[in-house]
Protein backbone atom coordinates (compact mmCIF):
# COMPACT_ATOMS: atom_id res chain seq x y z
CA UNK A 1 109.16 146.35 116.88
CA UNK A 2 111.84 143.12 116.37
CA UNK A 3 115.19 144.31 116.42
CA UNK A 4 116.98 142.11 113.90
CA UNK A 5 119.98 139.93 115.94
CA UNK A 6 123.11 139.18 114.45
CA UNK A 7 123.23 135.63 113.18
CA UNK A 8 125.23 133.94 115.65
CA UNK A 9 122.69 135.09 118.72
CA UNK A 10 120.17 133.45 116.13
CA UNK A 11 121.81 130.17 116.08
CA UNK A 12 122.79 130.84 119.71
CA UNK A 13 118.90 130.93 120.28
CA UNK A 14 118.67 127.71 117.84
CA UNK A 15 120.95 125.60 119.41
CA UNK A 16 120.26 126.23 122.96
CA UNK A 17 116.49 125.12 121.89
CA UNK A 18 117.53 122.24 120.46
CA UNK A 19 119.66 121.50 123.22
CA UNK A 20 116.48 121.80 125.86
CA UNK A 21 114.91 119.79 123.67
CA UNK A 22 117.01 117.18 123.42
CA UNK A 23 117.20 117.16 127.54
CA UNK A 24 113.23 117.54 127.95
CA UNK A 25 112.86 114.08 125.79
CA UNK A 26 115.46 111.91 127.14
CA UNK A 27 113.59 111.08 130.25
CA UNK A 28 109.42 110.93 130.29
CA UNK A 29 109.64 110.44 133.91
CA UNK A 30 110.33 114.41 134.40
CA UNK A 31 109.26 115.11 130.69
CA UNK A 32 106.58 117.71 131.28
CA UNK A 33 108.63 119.29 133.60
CA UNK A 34 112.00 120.24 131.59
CA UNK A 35 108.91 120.70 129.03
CA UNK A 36 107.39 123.26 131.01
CA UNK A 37 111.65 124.91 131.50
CA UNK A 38 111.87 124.59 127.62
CA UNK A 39 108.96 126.35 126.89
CA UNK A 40 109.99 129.33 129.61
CA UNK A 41 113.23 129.76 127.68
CA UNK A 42 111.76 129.89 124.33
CA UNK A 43 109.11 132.75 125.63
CA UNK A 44 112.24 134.58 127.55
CA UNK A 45 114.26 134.63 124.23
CA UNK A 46 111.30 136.08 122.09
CA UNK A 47 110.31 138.59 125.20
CA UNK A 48 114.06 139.69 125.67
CA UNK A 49 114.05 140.63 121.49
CA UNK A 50 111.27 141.51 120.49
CA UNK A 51 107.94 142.81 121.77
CA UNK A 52 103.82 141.82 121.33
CA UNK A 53 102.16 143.71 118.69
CA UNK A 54 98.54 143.19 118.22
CA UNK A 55 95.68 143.95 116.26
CA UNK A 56 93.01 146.02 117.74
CA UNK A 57 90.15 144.20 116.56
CA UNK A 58 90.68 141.15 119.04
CA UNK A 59 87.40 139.45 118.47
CA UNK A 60 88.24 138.60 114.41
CA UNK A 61 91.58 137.62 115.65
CA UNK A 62 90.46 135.04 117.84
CA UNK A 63 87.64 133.78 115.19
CA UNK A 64 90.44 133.12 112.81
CA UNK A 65 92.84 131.58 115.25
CA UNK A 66 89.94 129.33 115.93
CA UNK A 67 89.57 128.68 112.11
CA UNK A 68 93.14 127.91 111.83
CA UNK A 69 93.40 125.59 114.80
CA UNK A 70 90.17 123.38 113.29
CA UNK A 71 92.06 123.23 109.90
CA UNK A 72 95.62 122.22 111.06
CA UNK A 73 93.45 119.63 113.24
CA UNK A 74 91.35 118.09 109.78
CA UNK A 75 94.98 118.21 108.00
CA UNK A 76 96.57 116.09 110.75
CA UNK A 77 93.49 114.10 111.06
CA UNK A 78 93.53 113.22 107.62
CA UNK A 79 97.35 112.47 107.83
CA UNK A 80 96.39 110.48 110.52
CA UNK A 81 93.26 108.30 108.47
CA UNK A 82 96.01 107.70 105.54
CA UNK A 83 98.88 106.20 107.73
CA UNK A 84 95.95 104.56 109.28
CA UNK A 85 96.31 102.37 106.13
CA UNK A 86 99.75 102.36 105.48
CA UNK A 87 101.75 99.92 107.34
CA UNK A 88 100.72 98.85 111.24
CA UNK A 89 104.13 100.14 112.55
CA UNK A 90 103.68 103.77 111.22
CA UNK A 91 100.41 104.28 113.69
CA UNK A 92 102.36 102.24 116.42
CA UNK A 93 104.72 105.11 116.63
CA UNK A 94 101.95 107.29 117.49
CA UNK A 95 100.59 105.37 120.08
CA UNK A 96 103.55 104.56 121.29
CA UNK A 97 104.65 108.49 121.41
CA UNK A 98 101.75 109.73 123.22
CA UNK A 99 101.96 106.51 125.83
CA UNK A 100 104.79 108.57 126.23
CA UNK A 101 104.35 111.87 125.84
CA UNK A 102 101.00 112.57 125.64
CA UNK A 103 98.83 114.84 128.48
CA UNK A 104 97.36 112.12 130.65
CA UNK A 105 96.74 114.71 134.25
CA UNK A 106 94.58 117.63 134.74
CA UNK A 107 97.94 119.85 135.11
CA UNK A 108 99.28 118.44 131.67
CA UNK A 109 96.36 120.40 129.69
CA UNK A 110 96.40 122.87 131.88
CA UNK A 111 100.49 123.28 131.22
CA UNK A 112 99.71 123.05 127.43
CA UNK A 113 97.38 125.76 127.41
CA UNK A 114 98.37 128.20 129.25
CA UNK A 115 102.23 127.71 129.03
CA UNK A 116 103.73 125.33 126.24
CA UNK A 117 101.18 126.58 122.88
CA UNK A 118 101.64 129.78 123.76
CA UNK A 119 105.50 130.21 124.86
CA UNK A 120 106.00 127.86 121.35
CA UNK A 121 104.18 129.77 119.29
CA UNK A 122 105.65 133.63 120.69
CA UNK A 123 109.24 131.75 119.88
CA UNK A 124 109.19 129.94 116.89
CA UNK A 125 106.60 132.29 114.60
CA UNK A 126 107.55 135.39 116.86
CA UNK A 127 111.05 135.73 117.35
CA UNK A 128 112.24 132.63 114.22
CA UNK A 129 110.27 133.48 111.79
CA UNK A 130 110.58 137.00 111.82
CA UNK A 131 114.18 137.15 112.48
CA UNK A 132 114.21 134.64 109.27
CA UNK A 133 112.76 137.47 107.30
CA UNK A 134 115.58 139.70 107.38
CA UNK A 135 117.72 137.16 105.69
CA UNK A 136 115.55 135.85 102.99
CA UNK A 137 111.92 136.19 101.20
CA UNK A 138 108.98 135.94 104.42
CA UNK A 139 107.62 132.80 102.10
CA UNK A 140 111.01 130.99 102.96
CA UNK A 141 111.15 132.19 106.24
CA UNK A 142 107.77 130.37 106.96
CA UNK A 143 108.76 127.06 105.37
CA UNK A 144 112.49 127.25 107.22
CA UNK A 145 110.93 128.34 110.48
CA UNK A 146 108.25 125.69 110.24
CA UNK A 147 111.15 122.73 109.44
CA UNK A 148 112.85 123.77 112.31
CA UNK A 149 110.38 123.83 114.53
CA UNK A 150 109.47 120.35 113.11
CA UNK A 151 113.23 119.12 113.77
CA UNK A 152 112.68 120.35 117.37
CA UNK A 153 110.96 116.72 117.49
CA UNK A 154 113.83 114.62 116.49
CA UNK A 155 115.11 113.66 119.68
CA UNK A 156 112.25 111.84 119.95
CA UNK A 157 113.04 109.40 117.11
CA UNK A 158 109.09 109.93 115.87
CA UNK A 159 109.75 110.80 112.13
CA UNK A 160 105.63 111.30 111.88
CA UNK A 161 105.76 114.66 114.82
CA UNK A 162 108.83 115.72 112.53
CA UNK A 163 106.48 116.05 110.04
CA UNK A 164 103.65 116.79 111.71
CA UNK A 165 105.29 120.13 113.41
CA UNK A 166 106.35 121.14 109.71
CA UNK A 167 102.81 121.10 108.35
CA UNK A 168 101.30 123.08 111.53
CA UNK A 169 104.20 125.69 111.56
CA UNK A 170 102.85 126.63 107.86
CA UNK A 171 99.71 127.13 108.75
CA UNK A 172 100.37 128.94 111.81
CA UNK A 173 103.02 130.44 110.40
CA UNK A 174 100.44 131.83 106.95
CA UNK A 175 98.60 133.10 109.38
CA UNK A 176 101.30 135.18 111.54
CA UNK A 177 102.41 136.69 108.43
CA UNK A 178 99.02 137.62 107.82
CA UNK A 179 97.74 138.96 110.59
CA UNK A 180 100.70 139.31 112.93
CA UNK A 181 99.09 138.79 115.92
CA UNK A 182 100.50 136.26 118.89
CA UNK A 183 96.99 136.09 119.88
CA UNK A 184 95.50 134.23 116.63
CA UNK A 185 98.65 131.95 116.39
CA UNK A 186 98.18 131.14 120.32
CA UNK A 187 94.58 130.31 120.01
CA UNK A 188 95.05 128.27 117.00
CA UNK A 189 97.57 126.53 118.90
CA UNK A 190 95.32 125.91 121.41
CA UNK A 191 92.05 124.68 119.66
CA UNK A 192 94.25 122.36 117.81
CA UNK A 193 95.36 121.32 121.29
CA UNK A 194 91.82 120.52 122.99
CA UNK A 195 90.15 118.91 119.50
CA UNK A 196 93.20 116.73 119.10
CA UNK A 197 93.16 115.58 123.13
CA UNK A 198 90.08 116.25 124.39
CA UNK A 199 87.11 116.93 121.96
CA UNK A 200 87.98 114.29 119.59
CA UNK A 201 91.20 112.68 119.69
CA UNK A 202 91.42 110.19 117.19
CA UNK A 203 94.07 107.22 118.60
């Protein structure tokens, strides 16, 4: 079960991820790589405080991480099709972010998979949001978690993955509280992943 940490080795845990993330994005030369560090911090932190708990019935799980992962995809998408008529500048930040940033190698999905959705998803709905719950109603620890994970973007000066982070951390963060299982929020994590790069990426 999560042990509840005192509030300044929650900010601790904060900081230092803000920190990585604010290395991992100065340079896209060695991005995926300090990425890939990031990520192996975040799943240390929630592994070191907590432990997995799952659901026994793992085949519902996964159908409803599935579900999840489609929906956060048709919410972004649709984000996506109404900046797509706002001004040109606001979908020039995308493209311009995933010129960036985006997967663009075999190793990059592979990485996102099997590494970045699922060490982000054990650290910022597993350990954050939980931990968030001692402190205040689980409703506000969903929306709080899900803005900071959000903010984890800033460094990147791309107000539109600010957002973007906040709107999936609900959802994945609905369905944690619901189901509190790592597995569902992973594999929503990951559908979203392969629809929005590979199935049918929409920039």
């Amino acid at each position: 079960m999560f042990r509840q940490l005192p509030i300044y080795q929650l900010l601790l845990s904060l900081i230092l991820a803000y920190f990585l993330s604010w290395i991992t994005f100065s340079n896209e030369k060695v991005f995926w790589y300090f990425y890939t560090f990031s990520v192996f911090f975040l799943m240390a932190a929630f592994f070191y405080f907590s432990k997995v708990e799952e659901d026994n019935n793992s085949i519902r799980l996964s159908f409803l991480g599935i579900i999840f992962g489609m929906l956060s995809y048709s919410g972004i998408l649709g984000a996506y099709l109404l900046i797509d008529i706002g001004p040109t500048n606001w979908t020039n930040s995308i493209d311009k972010f995933l010129n960036h940033y985006g997967p663009s190698a075999i190793w990059h999905y592979l990485l996102l998979i099997f590494i970045i959705a699922p060490g982000e998803e054990v650290f910022w709905r597993g350990l954050i949001q939980q931990q968030l719950k001692k402190y205040m109603q689980p409703k506000f620890a969903i929306m709080l978690s899900s803005l900071l994970f959000g903010l984890s973007f800033i460094f990147t000066g791309f107000w539109i993955g600010i957002l973007g982070g906040f709107f999936v951390g609900i959802i994945f963060g609905i369905l944690y509280e619901w189901k509190r299982s790592i597995t569902a929020i992973v594999l929503a994590h990951i559908t979203l992943l392969v629809l929005l790069f590979l199935i049918v990426p929409f920039t």
